[in-house]
C-alpha atoms as a PDB file:
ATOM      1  CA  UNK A   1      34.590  14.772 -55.465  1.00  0.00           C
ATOM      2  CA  UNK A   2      34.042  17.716 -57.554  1.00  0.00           C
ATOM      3  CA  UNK A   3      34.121  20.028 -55.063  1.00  0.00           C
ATOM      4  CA  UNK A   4      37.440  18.628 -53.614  1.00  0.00           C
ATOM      5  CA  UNK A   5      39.022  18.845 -56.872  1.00  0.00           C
ATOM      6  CA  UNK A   6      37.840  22.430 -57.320  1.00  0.00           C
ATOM      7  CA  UNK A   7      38.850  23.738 -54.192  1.00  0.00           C
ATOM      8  CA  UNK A   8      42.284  22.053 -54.800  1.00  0.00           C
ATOM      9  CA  UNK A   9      42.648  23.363 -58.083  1.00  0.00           C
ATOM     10  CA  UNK A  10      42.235  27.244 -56.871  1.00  0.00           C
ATOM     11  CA  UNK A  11      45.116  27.040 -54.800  1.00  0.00           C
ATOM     12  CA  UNK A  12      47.127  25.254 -57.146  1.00  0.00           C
ATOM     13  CA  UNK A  13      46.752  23.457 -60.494  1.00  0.00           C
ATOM     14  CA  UNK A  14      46.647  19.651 -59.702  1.00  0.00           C
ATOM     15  CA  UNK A  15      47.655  17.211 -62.613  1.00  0.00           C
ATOM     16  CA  UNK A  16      44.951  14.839 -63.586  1.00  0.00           C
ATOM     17  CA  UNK A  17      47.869  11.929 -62.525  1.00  0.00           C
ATOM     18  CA  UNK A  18      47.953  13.539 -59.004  1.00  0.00           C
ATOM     19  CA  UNK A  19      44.324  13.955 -58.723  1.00  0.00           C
ATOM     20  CA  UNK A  20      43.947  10.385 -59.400  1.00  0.00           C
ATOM     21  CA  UNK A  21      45.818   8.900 -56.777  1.00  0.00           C
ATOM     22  CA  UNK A  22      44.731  11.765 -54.447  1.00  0.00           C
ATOM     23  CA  UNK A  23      40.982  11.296 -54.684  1.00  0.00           C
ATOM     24  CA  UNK A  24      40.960   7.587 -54.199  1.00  0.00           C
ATOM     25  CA  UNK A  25      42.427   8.527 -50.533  1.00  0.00           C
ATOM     26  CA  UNK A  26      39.453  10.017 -49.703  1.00  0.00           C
ATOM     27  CA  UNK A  27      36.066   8.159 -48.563  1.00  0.00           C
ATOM     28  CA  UNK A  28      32.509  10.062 -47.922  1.00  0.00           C
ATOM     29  CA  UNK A  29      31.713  10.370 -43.714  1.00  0.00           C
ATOM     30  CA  UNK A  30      29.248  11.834 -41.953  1.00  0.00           C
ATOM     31  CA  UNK A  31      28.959  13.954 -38.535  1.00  0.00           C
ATOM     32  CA  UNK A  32      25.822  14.530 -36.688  1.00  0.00           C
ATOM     33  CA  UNK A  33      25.162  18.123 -35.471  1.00  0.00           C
ATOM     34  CA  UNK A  34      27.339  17.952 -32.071  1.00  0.00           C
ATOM     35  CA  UNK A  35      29.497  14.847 -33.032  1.00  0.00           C
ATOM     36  CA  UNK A  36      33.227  16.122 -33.195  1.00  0.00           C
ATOM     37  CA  UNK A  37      35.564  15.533 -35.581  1.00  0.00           C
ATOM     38  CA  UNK A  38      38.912  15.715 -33.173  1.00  0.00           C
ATOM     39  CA  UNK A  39      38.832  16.086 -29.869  1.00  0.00           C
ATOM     40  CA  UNK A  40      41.632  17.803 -27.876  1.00  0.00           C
ATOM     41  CA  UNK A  41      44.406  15.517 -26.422  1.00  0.00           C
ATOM     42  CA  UNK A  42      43.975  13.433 -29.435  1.00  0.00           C
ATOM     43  CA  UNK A  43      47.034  12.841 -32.046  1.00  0.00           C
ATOM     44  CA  UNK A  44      45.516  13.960 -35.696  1.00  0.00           C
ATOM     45  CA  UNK A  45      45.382  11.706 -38.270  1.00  0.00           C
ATOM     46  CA  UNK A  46      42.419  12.933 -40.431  1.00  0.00           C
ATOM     47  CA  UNK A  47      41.864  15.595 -42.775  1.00  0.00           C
ATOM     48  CA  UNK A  48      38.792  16.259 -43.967  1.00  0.00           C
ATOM     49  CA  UNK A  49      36.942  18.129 -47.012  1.00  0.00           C
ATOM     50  CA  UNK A  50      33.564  19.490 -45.934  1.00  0.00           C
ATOM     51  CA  UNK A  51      31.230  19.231 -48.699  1.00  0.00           C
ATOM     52  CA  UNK A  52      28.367  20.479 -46.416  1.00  0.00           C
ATOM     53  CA  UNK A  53      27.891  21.804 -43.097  1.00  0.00           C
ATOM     54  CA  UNK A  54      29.213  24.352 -40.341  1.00  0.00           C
ATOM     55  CA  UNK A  55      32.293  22.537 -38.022  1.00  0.00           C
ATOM     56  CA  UNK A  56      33.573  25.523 -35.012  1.00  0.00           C
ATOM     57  CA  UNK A  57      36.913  24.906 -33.939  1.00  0.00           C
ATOM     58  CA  UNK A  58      37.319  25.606 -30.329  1.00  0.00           C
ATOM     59  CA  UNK A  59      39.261  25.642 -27.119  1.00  0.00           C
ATOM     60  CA  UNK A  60      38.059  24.530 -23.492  1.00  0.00           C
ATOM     61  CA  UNK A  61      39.864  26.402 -20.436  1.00  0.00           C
ATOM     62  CA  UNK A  62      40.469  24.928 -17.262  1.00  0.00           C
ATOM     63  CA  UNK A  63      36.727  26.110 -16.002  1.00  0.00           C
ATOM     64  CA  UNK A  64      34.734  24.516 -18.991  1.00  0.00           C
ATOM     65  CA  UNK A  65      34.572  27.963 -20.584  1.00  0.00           C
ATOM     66  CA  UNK A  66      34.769  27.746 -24.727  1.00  0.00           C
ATOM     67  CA  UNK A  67      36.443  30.030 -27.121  1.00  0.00           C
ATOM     68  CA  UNK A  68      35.572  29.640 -30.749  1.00  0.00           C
ATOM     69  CA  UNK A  69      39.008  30.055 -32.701  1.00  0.00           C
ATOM     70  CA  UNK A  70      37.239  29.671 -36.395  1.00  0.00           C
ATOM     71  CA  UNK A  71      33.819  27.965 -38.498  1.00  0.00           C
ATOM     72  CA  UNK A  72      34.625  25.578 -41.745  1.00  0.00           C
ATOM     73  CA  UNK A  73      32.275  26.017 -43.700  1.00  0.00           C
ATOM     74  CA  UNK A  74      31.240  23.870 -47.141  1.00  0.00           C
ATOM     75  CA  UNK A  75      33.796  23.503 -49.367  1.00  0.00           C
ATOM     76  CA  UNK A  76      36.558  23.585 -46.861  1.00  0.00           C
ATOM     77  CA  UNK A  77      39.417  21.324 -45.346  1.00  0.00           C
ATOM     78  CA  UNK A  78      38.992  20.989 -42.092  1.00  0.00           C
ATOM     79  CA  UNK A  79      41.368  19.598 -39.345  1.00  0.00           C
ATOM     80  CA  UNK A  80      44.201  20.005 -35.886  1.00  0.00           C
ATOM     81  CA  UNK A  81      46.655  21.326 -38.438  1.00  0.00           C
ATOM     82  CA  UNK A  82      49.348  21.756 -36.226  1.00  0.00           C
ATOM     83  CA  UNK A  83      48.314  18.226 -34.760  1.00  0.00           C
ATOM     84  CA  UNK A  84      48.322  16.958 -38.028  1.00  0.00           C
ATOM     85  CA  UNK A  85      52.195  18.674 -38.709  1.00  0.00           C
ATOM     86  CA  UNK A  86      53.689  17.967 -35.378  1.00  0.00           C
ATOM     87  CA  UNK A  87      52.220  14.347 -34.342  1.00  0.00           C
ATOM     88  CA  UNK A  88      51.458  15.844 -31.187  1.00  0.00           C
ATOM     89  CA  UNK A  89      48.233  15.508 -29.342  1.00  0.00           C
ATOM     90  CA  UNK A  90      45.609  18.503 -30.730  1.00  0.00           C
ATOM     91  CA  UNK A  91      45.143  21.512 -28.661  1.00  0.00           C
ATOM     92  CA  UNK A  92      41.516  22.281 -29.613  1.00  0.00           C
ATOM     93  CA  UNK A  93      37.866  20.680 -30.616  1.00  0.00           C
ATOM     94  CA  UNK A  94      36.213  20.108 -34.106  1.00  0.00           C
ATOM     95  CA  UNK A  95      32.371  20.205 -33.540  1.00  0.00           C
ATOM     96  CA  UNK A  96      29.485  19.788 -36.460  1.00  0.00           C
ATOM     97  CA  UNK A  97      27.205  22.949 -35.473  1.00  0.00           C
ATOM     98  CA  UNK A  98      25.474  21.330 -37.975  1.00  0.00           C
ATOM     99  CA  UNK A  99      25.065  17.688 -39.801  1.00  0.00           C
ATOM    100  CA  UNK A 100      27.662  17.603 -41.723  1.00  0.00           C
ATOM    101  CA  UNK A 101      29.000  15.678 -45.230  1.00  0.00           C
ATOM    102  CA  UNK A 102      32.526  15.196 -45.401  1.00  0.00           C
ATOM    103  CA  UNK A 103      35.261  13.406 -47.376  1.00  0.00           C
ATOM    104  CA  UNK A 104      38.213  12.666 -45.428  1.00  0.00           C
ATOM    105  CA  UNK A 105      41.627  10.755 -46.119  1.00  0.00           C
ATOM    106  CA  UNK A 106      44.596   9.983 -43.745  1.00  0.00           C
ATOM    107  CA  UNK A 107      46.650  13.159 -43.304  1.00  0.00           C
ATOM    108  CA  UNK A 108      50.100  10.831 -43.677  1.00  0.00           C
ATOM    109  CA  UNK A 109      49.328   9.218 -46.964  1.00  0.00           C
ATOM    110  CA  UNK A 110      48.592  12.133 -48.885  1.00  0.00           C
ATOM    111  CA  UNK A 111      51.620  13.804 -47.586  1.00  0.00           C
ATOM    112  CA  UNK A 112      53.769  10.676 -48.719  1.00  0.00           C
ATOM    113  CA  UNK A 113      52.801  11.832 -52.673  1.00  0.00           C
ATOM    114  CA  UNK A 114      55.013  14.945 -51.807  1.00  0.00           C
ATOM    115  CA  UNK A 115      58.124  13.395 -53.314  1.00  0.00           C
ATOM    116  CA  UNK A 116      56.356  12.120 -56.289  1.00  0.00           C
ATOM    117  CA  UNK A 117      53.625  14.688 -56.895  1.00  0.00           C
ATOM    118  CA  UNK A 118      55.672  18.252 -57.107  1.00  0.00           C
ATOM    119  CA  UNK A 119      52.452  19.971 -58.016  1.00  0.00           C
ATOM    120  CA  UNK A 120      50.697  17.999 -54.951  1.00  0.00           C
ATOM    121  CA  UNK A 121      53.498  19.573 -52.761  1.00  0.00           C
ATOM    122  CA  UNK A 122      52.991  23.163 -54.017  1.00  0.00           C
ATOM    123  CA  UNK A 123      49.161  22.849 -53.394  1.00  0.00           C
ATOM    124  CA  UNK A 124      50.541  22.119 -49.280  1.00  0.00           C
ATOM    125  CA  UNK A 125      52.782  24.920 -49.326  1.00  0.00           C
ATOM    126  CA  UNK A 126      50.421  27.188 -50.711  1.00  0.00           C
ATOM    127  CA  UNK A 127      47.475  26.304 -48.239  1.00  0.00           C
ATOM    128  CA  UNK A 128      50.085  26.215 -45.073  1.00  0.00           C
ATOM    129  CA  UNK A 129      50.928  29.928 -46.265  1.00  0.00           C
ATOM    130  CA  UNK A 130      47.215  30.247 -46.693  1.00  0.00           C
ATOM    131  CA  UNK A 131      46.620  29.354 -43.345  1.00  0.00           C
ATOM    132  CA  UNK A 132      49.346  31.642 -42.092  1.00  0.00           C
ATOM    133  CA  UNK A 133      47.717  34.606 -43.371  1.00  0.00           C
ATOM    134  CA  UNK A 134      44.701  34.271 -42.225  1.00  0.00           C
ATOM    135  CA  UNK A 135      45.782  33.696 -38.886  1.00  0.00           C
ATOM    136  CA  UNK A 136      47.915  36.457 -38.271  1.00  0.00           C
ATOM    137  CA  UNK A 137      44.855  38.926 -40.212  1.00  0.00           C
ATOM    138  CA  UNK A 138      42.701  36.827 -37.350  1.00  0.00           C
ATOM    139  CA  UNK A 139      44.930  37.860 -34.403  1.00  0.00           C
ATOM    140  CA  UNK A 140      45.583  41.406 -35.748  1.00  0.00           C
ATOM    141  CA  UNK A 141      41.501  42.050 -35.692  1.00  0.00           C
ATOM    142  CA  UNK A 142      41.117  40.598 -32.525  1.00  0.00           C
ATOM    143  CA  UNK A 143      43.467  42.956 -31.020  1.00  0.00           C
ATOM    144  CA  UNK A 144      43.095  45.985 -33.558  1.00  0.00           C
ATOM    145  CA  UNK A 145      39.804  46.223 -34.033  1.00  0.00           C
ATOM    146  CA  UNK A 146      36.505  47.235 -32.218  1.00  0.00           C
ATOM    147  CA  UNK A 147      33.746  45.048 -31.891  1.00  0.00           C
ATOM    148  CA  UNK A 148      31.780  46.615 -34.531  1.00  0.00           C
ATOM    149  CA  UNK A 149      34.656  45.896 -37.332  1.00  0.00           C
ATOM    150  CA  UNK A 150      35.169  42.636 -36.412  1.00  0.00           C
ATOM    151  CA  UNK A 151      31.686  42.034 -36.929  1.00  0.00           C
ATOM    152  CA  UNK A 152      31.729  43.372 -39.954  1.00  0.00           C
ATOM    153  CA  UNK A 153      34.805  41.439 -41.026  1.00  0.00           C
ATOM    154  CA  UNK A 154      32.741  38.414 -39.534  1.00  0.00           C
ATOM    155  CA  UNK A 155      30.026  38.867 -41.967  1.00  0.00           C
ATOM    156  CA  UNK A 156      32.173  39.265 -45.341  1.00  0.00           C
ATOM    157  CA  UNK A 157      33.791  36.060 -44.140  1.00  0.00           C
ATOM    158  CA  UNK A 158      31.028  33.714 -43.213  1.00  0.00           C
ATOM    159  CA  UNK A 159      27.853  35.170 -45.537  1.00  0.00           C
ATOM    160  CA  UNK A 160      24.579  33.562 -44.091  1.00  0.00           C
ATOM    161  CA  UNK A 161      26.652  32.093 -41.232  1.00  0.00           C
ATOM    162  CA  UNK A 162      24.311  34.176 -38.784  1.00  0.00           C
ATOM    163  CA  UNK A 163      21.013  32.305 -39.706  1.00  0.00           C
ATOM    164  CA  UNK A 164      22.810  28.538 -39.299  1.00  0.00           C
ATOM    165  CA  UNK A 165      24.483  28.818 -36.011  1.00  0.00           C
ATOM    166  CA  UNK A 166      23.667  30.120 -32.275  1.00  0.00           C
ATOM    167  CA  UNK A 167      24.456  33.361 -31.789  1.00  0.00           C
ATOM    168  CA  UNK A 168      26.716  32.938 -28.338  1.00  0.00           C
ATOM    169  CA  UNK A 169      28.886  31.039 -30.761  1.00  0.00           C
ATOM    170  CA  UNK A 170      29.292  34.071 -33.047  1.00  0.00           C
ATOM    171  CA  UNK A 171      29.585  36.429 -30.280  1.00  0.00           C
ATOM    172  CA  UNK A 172      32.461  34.056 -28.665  1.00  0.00           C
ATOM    173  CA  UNK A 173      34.350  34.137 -31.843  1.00  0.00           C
ATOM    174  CA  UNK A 174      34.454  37.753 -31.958  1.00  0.00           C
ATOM    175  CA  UNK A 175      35.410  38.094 -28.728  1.00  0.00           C
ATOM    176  CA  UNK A 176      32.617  39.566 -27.187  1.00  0.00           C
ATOM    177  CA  UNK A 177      29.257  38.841 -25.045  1.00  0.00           C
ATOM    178  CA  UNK A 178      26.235  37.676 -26.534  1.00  0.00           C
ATOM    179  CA  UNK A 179      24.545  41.133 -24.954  1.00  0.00           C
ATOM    180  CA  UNK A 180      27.267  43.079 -26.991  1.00  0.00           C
ATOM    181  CA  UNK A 181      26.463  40.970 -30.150  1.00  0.00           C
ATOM    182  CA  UNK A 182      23.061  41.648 -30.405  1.00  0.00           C
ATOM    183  CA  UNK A 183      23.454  45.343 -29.777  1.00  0.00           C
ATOM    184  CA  UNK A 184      25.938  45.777 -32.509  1.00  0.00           C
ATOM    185  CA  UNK A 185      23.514  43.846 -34.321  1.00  0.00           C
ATOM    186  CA  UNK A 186      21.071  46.055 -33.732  1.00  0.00           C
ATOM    187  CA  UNK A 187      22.994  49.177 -34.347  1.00  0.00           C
ATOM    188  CA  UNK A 188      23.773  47.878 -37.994  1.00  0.00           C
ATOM    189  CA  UNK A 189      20.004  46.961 -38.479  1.00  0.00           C
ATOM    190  CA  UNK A 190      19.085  50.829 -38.252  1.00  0.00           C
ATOM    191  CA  UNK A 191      21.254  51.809 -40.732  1.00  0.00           C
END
């Protein structure tokens, strides 16, 4: 629970009250490497904390096709946000890449200490703006940038990433083929 508590804490200070009553929400679960953790046309009702492990988030178009939309990583929350916010069936997968330790609590009862817990509330505004951010920096590379930058970006963002995961998975998150990944990869090992 440490590492919840931690990663809480550094987006906003969490009383020791709060933390009681928020911890004891949470339980420990495991994933196998390919179980999934929400699958798409299912209503959200999890959040987890990913002590250890890689999860991709992805869609699935129409002709089985797969576009990796983001990796949690360890010491992470991980879930269908917008599932979780609207109570509408989820849009895209959560798949282990790897096994995978997790704590997770019921998205509803945590949000009920809102009212109670001011400083619990701040901590959900502050990672909902968190989450903002980095999605509109995501869409802005995607269209903005060149292959090579993205990479680059890619790498700052998910350190030793490259040596857990396939590479097609990488190579779908940026956007590109798996050809074009490993001769940008290449490229950057000659320098």
């Amino acid at each position: 629970m440490d590492g919840l508590y931690k990663y809480l804490s550094s987006i906003s200070p969490i009383q020791a009250s709060t933390w009681g009553l928020v911890k004891d929400l949470f339980t420990e679960t495991r994933l196998n490497k390919g179980d999934y953790f929400l699958e798409e046309g299912v209503t959200a009702r999890k959040i987890g904390f990913l002590k250890d492990g890689v999860i991709r988030a992805f869609y699935r178009n129409g002709e089985g096709s797969e576009y990796n939309k983001h990796f949690f990583t360890s010491n992470n929350l991980v879930g269908g946000y917008s599932s979780l916010v609207t109570k509408t069936p989820n849009k895209i997968y959560l798949q282990a890449l790897t096994d995978c330790q997790l704590l997770t609590a019921n998205y509803h009862d945590l949000i009920m200490l809102y009212d109670d817990h001011p400083d619990f509330e701040r901590f959900g505004r502050r990672l909902a703006e968190m989450f903002f951010v980095h999605k509109e920096e995501r869409e802005v590379n995607i269209v903005m940038l060149g292959a090579d930058k993205r990479y680059l970006i890619f790498q700052r963002q998910f350190p030793n990433l490259e040596q857990l995961i396939p590479q097609y998975h990488i190579a779908s998150y940026l956007g590109i083929t798996p050809t074009q990944l490993s001769r940008i990869r290449r490229k950057f090992s000659k320098k």
